[in-house]
C-alpha atoms as a PDB file:
ATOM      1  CA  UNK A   1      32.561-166.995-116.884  1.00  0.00           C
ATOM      2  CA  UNK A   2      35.580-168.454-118.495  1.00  0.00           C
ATOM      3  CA  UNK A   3      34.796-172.097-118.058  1.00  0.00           C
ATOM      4  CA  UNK A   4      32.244-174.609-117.483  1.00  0.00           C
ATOM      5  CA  UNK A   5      32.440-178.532-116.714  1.00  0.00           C
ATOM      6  CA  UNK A   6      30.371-181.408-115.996  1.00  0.00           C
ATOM      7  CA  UNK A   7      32.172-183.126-112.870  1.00  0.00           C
ATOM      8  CA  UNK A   8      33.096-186.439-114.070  1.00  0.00           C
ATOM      9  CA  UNK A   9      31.089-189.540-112.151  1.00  0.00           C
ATOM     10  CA  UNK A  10      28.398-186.776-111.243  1.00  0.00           C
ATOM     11  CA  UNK A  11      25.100-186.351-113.491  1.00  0.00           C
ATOM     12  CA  UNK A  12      24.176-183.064-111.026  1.00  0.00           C
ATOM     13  CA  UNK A  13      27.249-181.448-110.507  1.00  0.00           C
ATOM     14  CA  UNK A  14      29.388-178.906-112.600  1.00  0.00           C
ATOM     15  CA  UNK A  15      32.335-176.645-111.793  1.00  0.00           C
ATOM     16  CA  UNK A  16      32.269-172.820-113.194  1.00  0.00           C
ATOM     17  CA  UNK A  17      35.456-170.702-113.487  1.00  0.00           C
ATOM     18  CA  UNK A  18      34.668-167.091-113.472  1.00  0.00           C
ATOM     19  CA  UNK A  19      36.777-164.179-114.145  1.00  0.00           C
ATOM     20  CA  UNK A  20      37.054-162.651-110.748  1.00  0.00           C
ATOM     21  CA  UNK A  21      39.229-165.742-109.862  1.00  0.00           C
ATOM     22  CA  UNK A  22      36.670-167.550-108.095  1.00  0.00           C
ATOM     23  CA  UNK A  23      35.688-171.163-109.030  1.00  0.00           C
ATOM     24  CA  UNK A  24      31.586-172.455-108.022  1.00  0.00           C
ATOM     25  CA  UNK A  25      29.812-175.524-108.039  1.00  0.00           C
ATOM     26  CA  UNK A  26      26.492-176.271-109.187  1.00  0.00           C
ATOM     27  CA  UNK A  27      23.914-179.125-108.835  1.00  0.00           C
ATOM     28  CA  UNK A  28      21.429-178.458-111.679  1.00  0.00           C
ATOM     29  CA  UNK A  29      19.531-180.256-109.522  1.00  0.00           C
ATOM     30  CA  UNK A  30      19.114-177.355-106.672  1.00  0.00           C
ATOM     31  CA  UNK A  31      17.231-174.085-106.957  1.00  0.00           C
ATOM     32  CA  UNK A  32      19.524-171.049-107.269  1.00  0.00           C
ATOM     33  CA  UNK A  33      19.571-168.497-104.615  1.00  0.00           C
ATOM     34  CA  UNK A  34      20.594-164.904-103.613  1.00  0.00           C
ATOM     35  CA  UNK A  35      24.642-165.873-102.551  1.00  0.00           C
ATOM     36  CA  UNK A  36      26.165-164.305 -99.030  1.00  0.00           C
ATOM     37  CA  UNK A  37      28.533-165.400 -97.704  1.00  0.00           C
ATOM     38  CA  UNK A  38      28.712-168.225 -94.639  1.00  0.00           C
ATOM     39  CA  UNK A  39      30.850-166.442 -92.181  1.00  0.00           C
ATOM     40  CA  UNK A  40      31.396-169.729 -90.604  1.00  0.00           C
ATOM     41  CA  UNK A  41      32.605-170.945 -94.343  1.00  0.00           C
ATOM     42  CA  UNK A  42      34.727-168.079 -94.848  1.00  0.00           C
ATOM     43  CA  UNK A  43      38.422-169.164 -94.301  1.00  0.00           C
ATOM     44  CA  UNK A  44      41.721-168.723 -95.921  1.00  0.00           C
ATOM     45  CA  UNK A  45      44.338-172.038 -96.868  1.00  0.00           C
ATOM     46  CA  UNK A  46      47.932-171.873 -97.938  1.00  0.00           C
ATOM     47  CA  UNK A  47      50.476-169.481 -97.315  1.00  0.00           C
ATOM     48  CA  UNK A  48      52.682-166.607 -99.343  1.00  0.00           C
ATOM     49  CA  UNK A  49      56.222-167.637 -99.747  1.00  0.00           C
ATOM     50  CA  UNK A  50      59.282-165.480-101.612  1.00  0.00           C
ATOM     51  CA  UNK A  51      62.372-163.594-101.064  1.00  0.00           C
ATOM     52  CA  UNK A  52      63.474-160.345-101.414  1.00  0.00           C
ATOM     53  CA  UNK A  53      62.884-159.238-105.198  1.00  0.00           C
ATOM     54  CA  UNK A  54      60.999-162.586-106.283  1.00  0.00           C
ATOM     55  CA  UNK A  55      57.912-163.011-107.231  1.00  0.00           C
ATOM     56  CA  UNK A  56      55.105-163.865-104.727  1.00  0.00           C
ATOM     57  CA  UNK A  57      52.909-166.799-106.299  1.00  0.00           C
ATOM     58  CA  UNK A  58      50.152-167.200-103.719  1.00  0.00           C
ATOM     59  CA  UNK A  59      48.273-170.541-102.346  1.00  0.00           C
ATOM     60  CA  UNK A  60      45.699-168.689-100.760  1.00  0.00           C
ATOM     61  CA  UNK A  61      42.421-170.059-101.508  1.00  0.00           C
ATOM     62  CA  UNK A  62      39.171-168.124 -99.486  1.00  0.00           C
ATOM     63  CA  UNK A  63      36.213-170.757 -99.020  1.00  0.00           C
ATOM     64  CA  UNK A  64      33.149-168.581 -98.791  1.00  0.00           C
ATOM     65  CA  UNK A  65      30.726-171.495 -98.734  1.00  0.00           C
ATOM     66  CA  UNK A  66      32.117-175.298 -98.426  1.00  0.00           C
ATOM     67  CA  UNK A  67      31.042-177.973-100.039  1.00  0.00           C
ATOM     68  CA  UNK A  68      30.590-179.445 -95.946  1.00  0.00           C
ATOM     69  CA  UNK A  69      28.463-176.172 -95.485  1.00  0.00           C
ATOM     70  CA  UNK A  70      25.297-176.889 -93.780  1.00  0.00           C
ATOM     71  CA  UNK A  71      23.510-174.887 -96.228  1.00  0.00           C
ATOM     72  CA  UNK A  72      23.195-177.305 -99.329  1.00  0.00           C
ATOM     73  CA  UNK A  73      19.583-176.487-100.262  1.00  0.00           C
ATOM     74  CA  UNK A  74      20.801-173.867-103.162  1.00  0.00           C
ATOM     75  CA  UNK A  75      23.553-173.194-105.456  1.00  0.00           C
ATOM     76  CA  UNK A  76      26.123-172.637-105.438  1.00  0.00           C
ATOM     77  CA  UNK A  77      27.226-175.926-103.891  1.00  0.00           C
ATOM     78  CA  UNK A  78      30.694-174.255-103.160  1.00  0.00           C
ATOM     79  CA  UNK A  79      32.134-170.777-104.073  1.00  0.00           C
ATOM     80  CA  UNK A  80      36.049-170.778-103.303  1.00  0.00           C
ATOM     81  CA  UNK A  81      38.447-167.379-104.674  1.00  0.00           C
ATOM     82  CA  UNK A  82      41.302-168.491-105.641  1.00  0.00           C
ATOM     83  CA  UNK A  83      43.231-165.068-106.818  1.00  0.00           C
ATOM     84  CA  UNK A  84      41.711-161.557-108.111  1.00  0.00           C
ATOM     85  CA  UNK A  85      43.389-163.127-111.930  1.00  0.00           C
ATOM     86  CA  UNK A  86      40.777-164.788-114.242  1.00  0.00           C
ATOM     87  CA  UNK A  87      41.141-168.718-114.636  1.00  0.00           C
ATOM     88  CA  UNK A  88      42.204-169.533-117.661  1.00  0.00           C
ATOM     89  CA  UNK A  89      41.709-173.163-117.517  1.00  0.00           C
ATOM     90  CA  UNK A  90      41.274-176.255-114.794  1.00  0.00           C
ATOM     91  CA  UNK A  91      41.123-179.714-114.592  1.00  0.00           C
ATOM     92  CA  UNK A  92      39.803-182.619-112.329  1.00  0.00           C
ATOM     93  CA  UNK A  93      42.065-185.792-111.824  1.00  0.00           C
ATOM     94  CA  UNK A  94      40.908-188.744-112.415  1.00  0.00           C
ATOM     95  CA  UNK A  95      39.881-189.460-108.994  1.00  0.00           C
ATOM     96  CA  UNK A  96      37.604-186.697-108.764  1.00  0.00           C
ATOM     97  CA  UNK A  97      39.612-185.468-106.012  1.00  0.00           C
ATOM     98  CA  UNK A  98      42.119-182.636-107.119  1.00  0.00           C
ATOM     99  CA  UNK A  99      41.800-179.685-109.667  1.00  0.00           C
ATOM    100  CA  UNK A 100      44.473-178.492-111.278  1.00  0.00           C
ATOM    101  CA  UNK A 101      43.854-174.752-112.279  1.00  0.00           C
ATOM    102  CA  UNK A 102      45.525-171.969-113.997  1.00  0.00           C
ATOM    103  CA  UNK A 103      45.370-168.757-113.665  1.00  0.00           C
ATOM    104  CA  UNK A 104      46.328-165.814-115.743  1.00  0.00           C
ATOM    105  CA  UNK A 105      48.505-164.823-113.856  1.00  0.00           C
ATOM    106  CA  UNK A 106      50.399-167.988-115.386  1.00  0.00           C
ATOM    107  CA  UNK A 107      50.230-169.754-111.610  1.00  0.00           C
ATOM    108  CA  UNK A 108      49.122-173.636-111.575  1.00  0.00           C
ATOM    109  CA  UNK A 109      47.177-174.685-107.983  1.00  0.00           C
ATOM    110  CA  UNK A 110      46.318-178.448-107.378  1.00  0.00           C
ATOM    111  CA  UNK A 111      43.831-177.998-104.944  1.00  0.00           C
ATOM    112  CA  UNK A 112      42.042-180.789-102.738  1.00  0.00           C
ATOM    113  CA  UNK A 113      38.457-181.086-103.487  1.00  0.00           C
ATOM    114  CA  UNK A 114      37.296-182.691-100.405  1.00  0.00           C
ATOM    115  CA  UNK A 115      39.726-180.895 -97.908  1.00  0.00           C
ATOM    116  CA  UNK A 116      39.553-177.058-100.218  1.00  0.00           C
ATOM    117  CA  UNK A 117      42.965-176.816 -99.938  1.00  0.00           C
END
């Protein structure tokens, strides 16, 4: 793990950055379970964009279990992969409703919370 935050306006949740690129949410309220995952969660946002002999930053971001899963009984709340790059560092707007997260890879994402994208 390479960071760990409280959720701001939330006393149960918190938001994990891992070095495999992924990002999870936890309710320290929930048992933990064995993670697989949702194949009906499982889908990809964003898109590549570059040009011959640039580099190719991309938005990709894989949802393997939503926070609008149906499956809320367990952590993780939500397990998105953002890049195979560690995350170096994120944070959540105001609004609780974006995270902006770097990557080591030295890309910044401002991803949707709500809409995972």
């Amino acid at each position: 793990m390479s960071e760990i935050r409280w959720i701001p306006g939330s006393e149960n949740l918190f938001l994990a950055a891992h070095m495999d690129g992924s990002l999870v949410v936890y309710d320290k309220e929930k048992e933990d379970a064995l993670f697989t995952v949702e194949e009906e969660a499982v889908r990809e946002n964003g898109e590549t964009n570059g040009a011959n002999g640039a580099v190719n930053f991309s938005t990709q971001i894989q949802v393997k279990k939503s926070v609008h899963s149906k499956n809320q009984k367990t952590n993780p709340v939500a397990v998105w992969k953002l890049s195979n790059q560690r995350i170096n560092a994120f944070a959540i707007s105001p609004d609780n409703r974006h995270l902006a997260v770097v990557s080591e890879d030295g890309s910044l994402r401002i991803i949707d919370y709500l809409k995972e994208e």
